[in-house]
C-alpha atoms as a PDB file:
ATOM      1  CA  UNK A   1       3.784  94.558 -74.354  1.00  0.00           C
ATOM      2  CA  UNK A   2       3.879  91.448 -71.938  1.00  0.00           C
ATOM      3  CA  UNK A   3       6.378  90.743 -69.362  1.00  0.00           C
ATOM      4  CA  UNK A   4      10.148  90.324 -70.671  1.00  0.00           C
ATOM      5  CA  UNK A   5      11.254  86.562 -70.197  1.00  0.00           C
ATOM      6  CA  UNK A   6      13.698  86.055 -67.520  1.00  0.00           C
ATOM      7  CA  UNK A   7      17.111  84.372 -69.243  1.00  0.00           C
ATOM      8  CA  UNK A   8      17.577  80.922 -67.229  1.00  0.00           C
ATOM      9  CA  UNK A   9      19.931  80.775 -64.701  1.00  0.00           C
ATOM     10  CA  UNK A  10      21.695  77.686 -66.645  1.00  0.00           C
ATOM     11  CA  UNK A  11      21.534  77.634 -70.120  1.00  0.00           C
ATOM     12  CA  UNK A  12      21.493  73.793 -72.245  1.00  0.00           C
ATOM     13  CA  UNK A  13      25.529  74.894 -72.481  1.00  0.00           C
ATOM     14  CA  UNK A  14      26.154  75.235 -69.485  1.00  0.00           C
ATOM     15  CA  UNK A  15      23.840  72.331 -68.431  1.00  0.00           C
ATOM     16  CA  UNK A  16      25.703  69.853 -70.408  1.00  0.00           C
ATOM     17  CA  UNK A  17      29.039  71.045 -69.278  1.00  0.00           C
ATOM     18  CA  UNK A  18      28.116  70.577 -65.537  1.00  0.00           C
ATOM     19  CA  UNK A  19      27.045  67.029 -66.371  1.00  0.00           C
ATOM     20  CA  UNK A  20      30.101  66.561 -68.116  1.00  0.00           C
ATOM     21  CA  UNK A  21      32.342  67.771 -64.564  1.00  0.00           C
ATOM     22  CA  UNK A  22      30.294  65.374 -62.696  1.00  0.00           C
ATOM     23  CA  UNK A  23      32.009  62.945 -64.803  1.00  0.00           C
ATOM     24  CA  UNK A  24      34.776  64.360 -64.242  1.00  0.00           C
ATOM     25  CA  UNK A  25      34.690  64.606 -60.584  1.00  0.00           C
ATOM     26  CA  UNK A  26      32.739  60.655 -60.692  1.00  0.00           C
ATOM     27  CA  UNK A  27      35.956  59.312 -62.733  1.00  0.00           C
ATOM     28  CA  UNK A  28      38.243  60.853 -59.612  1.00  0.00           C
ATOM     29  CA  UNK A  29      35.958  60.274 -56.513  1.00  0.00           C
ATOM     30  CA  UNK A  30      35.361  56.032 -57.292  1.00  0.00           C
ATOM     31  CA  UNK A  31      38.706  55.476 -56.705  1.00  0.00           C
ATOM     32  CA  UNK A  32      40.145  57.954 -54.277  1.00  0.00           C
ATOM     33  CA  UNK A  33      38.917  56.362 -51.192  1.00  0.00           C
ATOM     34  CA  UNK A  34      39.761  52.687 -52.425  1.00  0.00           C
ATOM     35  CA  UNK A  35      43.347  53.495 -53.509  1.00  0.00           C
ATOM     36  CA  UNK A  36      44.829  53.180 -50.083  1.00  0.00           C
ATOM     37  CA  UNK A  37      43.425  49.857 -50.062  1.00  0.00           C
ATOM     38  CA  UNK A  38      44.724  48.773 -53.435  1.00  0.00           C
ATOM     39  CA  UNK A  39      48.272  50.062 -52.144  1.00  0.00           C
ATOM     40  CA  UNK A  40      47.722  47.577 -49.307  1.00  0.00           C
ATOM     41  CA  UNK A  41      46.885  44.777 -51.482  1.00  0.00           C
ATOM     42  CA  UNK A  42      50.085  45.465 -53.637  1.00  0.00           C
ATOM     43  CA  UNK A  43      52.348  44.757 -50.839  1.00  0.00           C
ATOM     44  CA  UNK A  44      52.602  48.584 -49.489  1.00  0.00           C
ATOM     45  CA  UNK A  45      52.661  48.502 -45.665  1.00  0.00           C
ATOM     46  CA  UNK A  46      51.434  52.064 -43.826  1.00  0.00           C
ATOM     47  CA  UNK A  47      54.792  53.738 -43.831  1.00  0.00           C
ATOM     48  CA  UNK A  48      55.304  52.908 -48.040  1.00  0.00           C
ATOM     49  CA  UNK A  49      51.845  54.189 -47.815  1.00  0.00           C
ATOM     50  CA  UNK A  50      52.201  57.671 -46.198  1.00  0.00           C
ATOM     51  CA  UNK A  51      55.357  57.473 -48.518  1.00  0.00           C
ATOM     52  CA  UNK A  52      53.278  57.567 -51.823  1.00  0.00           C
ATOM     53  CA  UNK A  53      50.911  59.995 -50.894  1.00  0.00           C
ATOM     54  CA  UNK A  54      53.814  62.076 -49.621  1.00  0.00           C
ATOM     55  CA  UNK A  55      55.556  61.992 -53.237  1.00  0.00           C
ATOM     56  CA  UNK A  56      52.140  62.457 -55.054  1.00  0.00           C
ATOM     57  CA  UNK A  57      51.633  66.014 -53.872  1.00  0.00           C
ATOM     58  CA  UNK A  58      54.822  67.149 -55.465  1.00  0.00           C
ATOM     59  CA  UNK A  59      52.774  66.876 -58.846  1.00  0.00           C
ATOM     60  CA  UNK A  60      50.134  68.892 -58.204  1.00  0.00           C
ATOM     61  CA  UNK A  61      52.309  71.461 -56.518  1.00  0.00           C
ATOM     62  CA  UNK A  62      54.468  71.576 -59.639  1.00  0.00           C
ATOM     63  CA  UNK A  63      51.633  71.587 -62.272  1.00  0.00           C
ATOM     64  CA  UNK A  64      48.690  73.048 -61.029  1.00  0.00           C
ATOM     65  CA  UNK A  65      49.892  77.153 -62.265  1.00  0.00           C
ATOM     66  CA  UNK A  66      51.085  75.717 -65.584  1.00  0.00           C
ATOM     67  CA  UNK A  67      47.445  74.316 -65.983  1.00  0.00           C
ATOM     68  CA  UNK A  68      45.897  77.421 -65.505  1.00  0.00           C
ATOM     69  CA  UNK A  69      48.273  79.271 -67.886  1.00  0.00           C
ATOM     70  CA  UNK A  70      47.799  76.154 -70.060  1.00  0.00           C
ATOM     71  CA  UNK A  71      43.923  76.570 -69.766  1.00  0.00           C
ATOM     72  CA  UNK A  72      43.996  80.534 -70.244  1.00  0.00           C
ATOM     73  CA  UNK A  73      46.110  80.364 -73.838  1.00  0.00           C
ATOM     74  CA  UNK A  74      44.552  77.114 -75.655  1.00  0.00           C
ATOM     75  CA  UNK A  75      40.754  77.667 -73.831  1.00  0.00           C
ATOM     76  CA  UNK A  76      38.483  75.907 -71.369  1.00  0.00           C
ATOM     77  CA  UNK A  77      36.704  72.932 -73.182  1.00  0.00           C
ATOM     78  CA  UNK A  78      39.774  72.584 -74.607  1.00  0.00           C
ATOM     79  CA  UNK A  79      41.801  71.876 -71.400  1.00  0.00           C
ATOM     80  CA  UNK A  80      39.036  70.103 -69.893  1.00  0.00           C
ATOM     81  CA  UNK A  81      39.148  67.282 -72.566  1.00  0.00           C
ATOM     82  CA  UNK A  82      42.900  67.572 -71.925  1.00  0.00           C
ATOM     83  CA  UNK A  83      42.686  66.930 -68.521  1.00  0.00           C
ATOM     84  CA  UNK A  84      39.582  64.327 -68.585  1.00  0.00           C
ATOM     85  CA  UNK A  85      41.865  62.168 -70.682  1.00  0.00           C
ATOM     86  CA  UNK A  86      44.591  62.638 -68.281  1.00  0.00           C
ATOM     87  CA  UNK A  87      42.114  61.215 -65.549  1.00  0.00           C
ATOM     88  CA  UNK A  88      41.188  58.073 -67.855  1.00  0.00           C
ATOM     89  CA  UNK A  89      44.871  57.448 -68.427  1.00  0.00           C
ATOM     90  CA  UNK A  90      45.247  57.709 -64.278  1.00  0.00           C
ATOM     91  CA  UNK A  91      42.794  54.704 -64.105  1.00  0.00           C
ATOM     92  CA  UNK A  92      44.601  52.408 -66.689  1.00  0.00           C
ATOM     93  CA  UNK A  93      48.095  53.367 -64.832  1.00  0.00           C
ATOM     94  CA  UNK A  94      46.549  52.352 -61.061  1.00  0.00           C
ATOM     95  CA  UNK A  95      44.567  48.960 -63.160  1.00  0.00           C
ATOM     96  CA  UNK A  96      48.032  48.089 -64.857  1.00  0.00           C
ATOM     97  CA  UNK A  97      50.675  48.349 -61.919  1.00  0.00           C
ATOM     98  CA  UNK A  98      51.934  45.104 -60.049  1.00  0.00           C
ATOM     99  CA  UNK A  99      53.809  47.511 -57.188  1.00  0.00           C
ATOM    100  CA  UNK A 100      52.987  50.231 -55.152  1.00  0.00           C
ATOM    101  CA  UNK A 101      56.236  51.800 -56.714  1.00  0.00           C
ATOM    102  CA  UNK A 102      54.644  51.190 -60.508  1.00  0.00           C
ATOM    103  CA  UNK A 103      51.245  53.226 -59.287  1.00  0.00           C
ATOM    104  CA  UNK A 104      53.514  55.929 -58.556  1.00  0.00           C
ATOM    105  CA  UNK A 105      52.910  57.205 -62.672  1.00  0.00           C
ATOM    106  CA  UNK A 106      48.973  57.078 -61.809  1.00  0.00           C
ATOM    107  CA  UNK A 107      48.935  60.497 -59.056  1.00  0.00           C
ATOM    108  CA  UNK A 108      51.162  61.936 -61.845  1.00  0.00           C
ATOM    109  CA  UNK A 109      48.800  61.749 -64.277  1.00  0.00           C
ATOM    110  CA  UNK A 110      46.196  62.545 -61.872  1.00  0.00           C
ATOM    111  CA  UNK A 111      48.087  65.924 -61.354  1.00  0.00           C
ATOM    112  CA  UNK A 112      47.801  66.640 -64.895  1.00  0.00           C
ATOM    113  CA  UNK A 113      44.304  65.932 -65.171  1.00  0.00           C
ATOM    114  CA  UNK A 114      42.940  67.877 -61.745  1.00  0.00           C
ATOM    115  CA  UNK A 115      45.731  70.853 -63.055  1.00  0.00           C
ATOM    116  CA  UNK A 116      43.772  71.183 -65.778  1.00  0.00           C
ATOM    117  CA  UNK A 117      40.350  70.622 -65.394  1.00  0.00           C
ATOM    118  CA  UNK A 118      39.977  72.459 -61.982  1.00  0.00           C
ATOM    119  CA  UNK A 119      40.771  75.862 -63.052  1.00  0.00           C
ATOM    120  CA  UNK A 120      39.305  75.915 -66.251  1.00  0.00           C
ATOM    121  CA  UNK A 121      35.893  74.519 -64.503  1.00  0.00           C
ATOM    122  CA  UNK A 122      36.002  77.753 -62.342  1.00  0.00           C
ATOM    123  CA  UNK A 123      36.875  79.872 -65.146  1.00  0.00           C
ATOM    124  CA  UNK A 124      34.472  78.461 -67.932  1.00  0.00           C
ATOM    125  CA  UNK A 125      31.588  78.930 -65.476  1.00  0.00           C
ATOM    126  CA  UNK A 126      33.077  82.825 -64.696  1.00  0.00           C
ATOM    127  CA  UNK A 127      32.796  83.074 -68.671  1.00  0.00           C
ATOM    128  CA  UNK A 128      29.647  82.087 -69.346  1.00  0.00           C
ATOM    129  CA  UNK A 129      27.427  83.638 -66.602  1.00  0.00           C
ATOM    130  CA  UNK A 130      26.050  86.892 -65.524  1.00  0.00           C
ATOM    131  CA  UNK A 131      28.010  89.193 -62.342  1.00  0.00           C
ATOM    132  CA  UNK A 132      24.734  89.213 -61.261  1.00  0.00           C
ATOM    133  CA  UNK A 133      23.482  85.461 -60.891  1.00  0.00           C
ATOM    134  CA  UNK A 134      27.627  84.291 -60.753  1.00  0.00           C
ATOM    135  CA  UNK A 135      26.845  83.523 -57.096  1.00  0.00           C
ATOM    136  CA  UNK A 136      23.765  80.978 -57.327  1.00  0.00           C
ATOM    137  CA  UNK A 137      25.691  79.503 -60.846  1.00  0.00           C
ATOM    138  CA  UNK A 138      28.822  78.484 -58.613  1.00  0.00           C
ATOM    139  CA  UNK A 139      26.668  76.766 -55.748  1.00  0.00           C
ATOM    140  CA  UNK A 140      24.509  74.634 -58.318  1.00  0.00           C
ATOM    141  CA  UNK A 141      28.007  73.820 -59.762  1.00  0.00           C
ATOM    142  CA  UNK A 142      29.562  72.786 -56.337  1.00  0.00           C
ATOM    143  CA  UNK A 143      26.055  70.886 -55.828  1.00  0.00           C
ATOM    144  CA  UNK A 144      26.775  68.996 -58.720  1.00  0.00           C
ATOM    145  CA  UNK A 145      30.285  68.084 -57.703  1.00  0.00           C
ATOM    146  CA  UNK A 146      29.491  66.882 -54.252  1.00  0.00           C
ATOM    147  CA  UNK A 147      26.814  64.564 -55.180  1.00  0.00           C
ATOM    148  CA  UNK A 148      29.538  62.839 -57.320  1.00  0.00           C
ATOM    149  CA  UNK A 149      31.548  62.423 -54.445  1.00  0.00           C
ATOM    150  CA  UNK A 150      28.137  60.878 -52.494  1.00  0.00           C
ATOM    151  CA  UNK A 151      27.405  58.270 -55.073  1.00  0.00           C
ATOM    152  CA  UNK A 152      30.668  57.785 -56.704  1.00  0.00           C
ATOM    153  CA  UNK A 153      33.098  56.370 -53.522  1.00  0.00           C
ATOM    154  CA  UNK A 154      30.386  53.883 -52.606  1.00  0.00           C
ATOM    155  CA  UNK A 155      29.777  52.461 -56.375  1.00  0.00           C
ATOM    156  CA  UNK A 156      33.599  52.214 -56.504  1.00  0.00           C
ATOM    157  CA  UNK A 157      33.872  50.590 -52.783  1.00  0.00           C
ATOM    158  CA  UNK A 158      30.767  47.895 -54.528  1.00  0.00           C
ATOM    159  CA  UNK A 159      33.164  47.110 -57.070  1.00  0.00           C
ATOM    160  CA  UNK A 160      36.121  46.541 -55.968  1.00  0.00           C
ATOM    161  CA  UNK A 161      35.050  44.325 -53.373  1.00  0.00           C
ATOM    162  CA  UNK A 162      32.692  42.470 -55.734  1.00  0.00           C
ATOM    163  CA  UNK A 163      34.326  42.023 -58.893  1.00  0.00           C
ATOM    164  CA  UNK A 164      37.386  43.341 -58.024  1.00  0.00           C
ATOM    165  CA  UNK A 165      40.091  46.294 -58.236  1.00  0.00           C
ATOM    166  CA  UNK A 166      40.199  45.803 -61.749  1.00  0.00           C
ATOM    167  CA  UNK A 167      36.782  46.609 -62.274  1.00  0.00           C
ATOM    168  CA  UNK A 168      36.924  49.444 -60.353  1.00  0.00           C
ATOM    169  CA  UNK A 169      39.150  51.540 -61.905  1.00  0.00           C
ATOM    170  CA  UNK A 170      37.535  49.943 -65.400  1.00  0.00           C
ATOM    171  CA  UNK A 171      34.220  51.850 -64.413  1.00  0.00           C
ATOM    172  CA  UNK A 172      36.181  55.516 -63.432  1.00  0.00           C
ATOM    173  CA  UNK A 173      37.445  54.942 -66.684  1.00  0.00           C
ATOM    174  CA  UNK A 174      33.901  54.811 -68.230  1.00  0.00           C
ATOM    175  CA  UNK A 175      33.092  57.967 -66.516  1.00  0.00           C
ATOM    176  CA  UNK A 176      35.957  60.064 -67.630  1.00  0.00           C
ATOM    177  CA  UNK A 177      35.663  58.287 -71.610  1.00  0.00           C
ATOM    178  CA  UNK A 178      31.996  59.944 -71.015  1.00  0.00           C
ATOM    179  CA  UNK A 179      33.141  63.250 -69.635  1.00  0.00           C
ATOM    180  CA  UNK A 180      35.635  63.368 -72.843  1.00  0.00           C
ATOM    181  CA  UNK A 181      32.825  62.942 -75.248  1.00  0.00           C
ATOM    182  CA  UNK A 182      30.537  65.486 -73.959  1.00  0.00           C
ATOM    183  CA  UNK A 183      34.029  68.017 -73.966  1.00  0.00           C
ATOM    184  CA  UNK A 184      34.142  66.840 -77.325  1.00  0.00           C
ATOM    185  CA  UNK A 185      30.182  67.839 -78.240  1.00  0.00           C
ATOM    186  CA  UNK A 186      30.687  70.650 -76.479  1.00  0.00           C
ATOM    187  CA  UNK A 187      33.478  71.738 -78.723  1.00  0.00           C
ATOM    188  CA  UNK A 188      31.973  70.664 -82.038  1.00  0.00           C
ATOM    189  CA  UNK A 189      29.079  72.983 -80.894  1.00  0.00           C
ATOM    190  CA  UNK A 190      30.916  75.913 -79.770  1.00  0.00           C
ATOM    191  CA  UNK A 191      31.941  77.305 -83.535  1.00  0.00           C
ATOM    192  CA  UNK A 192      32.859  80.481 -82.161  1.00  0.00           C
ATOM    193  CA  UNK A 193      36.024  81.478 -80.171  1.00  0.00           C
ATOM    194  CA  UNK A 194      35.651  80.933 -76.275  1.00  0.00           C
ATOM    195  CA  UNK A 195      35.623  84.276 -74.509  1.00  0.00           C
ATOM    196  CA  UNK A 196      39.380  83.800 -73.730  1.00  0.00           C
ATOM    197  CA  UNK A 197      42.746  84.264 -75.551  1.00  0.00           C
ATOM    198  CA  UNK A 198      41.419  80.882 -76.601  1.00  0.00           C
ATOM    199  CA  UNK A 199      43.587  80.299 -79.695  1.00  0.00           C
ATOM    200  CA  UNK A 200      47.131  81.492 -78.690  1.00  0.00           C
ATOM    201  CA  UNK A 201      50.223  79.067 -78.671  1.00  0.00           C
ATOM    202  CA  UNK A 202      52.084  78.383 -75.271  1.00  0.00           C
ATOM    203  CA  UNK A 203      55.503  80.802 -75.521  1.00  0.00           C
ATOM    204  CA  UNK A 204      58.349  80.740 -72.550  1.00  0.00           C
ATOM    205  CA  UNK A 205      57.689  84.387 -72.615  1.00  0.00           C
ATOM    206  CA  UNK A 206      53.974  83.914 -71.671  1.00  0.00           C
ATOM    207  CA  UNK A 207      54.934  81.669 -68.905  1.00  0.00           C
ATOM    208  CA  UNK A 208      57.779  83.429 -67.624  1.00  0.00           C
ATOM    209  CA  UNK A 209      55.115  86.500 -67.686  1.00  0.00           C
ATOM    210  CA  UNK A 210      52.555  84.285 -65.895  1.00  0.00           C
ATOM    211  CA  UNK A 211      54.489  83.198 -63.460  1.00  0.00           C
ATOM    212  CA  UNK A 212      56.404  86.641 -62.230  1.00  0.00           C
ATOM    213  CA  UNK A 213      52.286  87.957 -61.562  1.00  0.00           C
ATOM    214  CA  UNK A 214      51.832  84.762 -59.493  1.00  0.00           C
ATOM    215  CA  UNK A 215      54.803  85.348 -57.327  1.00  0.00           C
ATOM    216  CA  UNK A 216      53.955  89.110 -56.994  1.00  0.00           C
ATOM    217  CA  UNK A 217      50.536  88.001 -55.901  1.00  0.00           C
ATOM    218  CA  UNK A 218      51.593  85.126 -53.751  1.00  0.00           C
ATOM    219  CA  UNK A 219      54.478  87.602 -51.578  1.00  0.00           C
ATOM    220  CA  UNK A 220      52.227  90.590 -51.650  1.00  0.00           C
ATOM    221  CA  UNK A 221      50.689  90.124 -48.203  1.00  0.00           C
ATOM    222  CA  UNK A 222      47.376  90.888 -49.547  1.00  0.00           C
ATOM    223  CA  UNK A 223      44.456  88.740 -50.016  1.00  0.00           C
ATOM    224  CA  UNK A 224      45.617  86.226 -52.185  1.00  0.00           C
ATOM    225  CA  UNK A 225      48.519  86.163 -49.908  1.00  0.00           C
ATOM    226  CA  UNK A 226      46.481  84.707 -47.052  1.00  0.00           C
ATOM    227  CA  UNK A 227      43.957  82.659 -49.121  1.00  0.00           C
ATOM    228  CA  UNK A 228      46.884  80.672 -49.915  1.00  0.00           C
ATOM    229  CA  UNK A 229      48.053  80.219 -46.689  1.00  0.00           C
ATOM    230  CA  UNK A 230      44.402  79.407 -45.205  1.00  0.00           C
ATOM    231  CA  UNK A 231      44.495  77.486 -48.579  1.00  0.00           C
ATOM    232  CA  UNK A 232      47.516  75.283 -48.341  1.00  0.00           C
ATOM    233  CA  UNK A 233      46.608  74.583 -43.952  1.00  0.00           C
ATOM    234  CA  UNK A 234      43.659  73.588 -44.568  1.00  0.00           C
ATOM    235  CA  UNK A 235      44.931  70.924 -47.215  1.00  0.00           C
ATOM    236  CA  UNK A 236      47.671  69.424 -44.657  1.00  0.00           C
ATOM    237  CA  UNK A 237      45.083  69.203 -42.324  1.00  0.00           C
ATOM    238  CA  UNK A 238      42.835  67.085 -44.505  1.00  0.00           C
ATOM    239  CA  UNK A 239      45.917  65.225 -45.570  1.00  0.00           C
ATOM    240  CA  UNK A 240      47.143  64.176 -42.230  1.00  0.00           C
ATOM    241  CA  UNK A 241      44.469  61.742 -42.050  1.00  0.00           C
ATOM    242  CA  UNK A 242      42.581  61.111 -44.909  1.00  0.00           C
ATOM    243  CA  UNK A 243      44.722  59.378 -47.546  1.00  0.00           C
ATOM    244  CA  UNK A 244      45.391  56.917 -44.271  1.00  0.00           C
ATOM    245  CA  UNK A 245      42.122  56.446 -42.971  1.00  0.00           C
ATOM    246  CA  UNK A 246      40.282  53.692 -45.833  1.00  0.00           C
ATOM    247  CA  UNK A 247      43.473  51.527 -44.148  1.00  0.00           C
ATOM    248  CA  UNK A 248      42.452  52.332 -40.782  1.00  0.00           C
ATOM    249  CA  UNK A 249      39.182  51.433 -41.350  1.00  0.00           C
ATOM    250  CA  UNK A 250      39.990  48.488 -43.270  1.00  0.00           C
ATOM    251  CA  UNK A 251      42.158  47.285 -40.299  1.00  0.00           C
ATOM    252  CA  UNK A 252      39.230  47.800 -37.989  1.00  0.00           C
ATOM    253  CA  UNK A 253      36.614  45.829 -39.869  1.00  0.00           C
ATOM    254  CA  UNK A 254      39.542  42.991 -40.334  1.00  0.00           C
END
C-alpha cells in the first residue's frame, strides 16, 4: 500500500468561508478609520466626537453575549449572514445621516453585526478543524483578517477623498452584499446540520441559563476572570486614542 494522503489543512469549506470573513472584516475596516472624519464633516467638533464613540461602546457591551448565545442556538453560517447584513445596513445608516446625532443608529447596527459574526467566526473555525492542526487553522484565519485591514482602510481613505464619503461607504457595502452571498452558498451547500445545537429556537430560559454561566465565569477569579480584565484594558487603551487620531491627523495635514 502507498503512503496515506495527508487531509489539507483547509478544506474548499473552510476556504470559502475565510474569503467570505475577509469580506466581512473589508466591509468594517474601509470605513473605520474615515468615520472620524465624516463626523467632522457633519458638523461634530472633537468633544461631540469623543461623545459618539463614547455612546457607541454601550452597544457592543450590551450585545456582544446575546450574539454568542444567538450564534450557539440558530448556528454559525447562519449568524454570520445575520450579522454581515447588519454590517451592510451600518454603511447605508453612516451614507444616509445629515448629523453626527443621525449616525448614532450606524455603531448600533455595527454592534449587531461584529456581536454576531465575531464569535461565530471563532467558533465555526473550532467546528470544523482538527485539535491537532486548530493552532496553524486560527493563524491563517487571523492572516486573512489583517490583510483586510492593510488594503481595506487605504481603498476606503482613496474614496472618500476622490469621489467622496458617499462612495465610500457605497463600496463597504459591496463587500459585506459579497460576504452575504458566499454565507448564503455556504448554507445552500451545507445540507446537513452544523455541528452545533444548530436548529433550536431562542427561549428566556436558554438565555437566563446562558447568562448565569457567564457571570459565574466572569466573578470566578479564574482564567476567564483575568482574560477579561487584560481583555477589556487593553481595549481602553486602544480607545483612548484611536477613534481620535484620523482627526488629529487630519488637523495636521490641514
Amino acid at each position: 500500500m502507498g503512503p496515506q494522503r495527508k487531509s489539507p489543512l483547509l478544506d474548499p469549506a473552510l476556504l470559502t468561508f475565510l474569503a467570505a470573513m475577509f469580506f466581512v472584516e473589508a466591509s468594517r475596516t474601509m470605513t473605520t478609520v474615515q468615520v472620524p472624519v465624516y463626523l467632522r464633516e457633519l458638523g461634530a467638533d472633537v468633544r461631540q466626537i469623543g461623545l459618539f464613540f463614547t455612546v457607541s461602546l454601550i452597544f457592543p457591551l450590551l450585545l456582544r453575549i446575546f450574539g454568542g448565545w444567538i450564534s450557539d442556538l440558530i448556528g454559525r453560517l447562519r449568524a454570520m449572514l445575520i450579522g454581515s447584513i447588519a454590517g451592510v445596513l451600518t454603511t447605508v445608516a453612516y451614507a444616509a445621516s445629515s448629523s453626527w446625532e443621525m449616525a448614532l443608529l450606524a455603531p448600533a447596527l455595527l454592534a449587531v453585526a461584529t456581536a454576531l459574526t465575531i464569535p461565530s467566526y471563532y467558533a465555526y473555525i473550532a467546528d470544523h478543524t482538527r485539535e491537532s492542526v486548530r493552532g496553524r487553522v486560527y493563524g491563517f484565519a487571523e492572516t486573512s483578517r489583517t490583510l483586510a485591514w492593510i488594503f481595506s482602510p487605504p481603498l476606503g481613505g482613496f474614496l472618500a477623498q476622490r469621489l467622496g464619503y458617499r462612495w465610500m461607504f457605497a463600496g463597504a457595502a459591496v463587500a459585506g452584499v459579497i460576504a452575504s452571498l458566499i454565507f448564503i452558498l455556504l448554507r445552500a451547500r451545507s445540507r446537513t446540520a452544523e455541528p452545533t445545537t444548530g436548529e433550536a429556537q431562542p427561549s428566556l430560559s436558554s438565555l437566563r441559563s446562558s447568562l448565569g454561566q457567564m457571570v459565574t465565569l466572569a466573578v470566578g477569579g479564574g482564567v476567564i476572570t483575568w482574560i477579561l480584565i487584560a481583555d477589556g484594558v487593553r481595549d481602553s487603551a486602544l480607545k483612548i486614542s484611536f477613534d481620535l487620531m484620523p482627526v488629529y491627523l487630519t488637523d495636521i495635514a490641514a
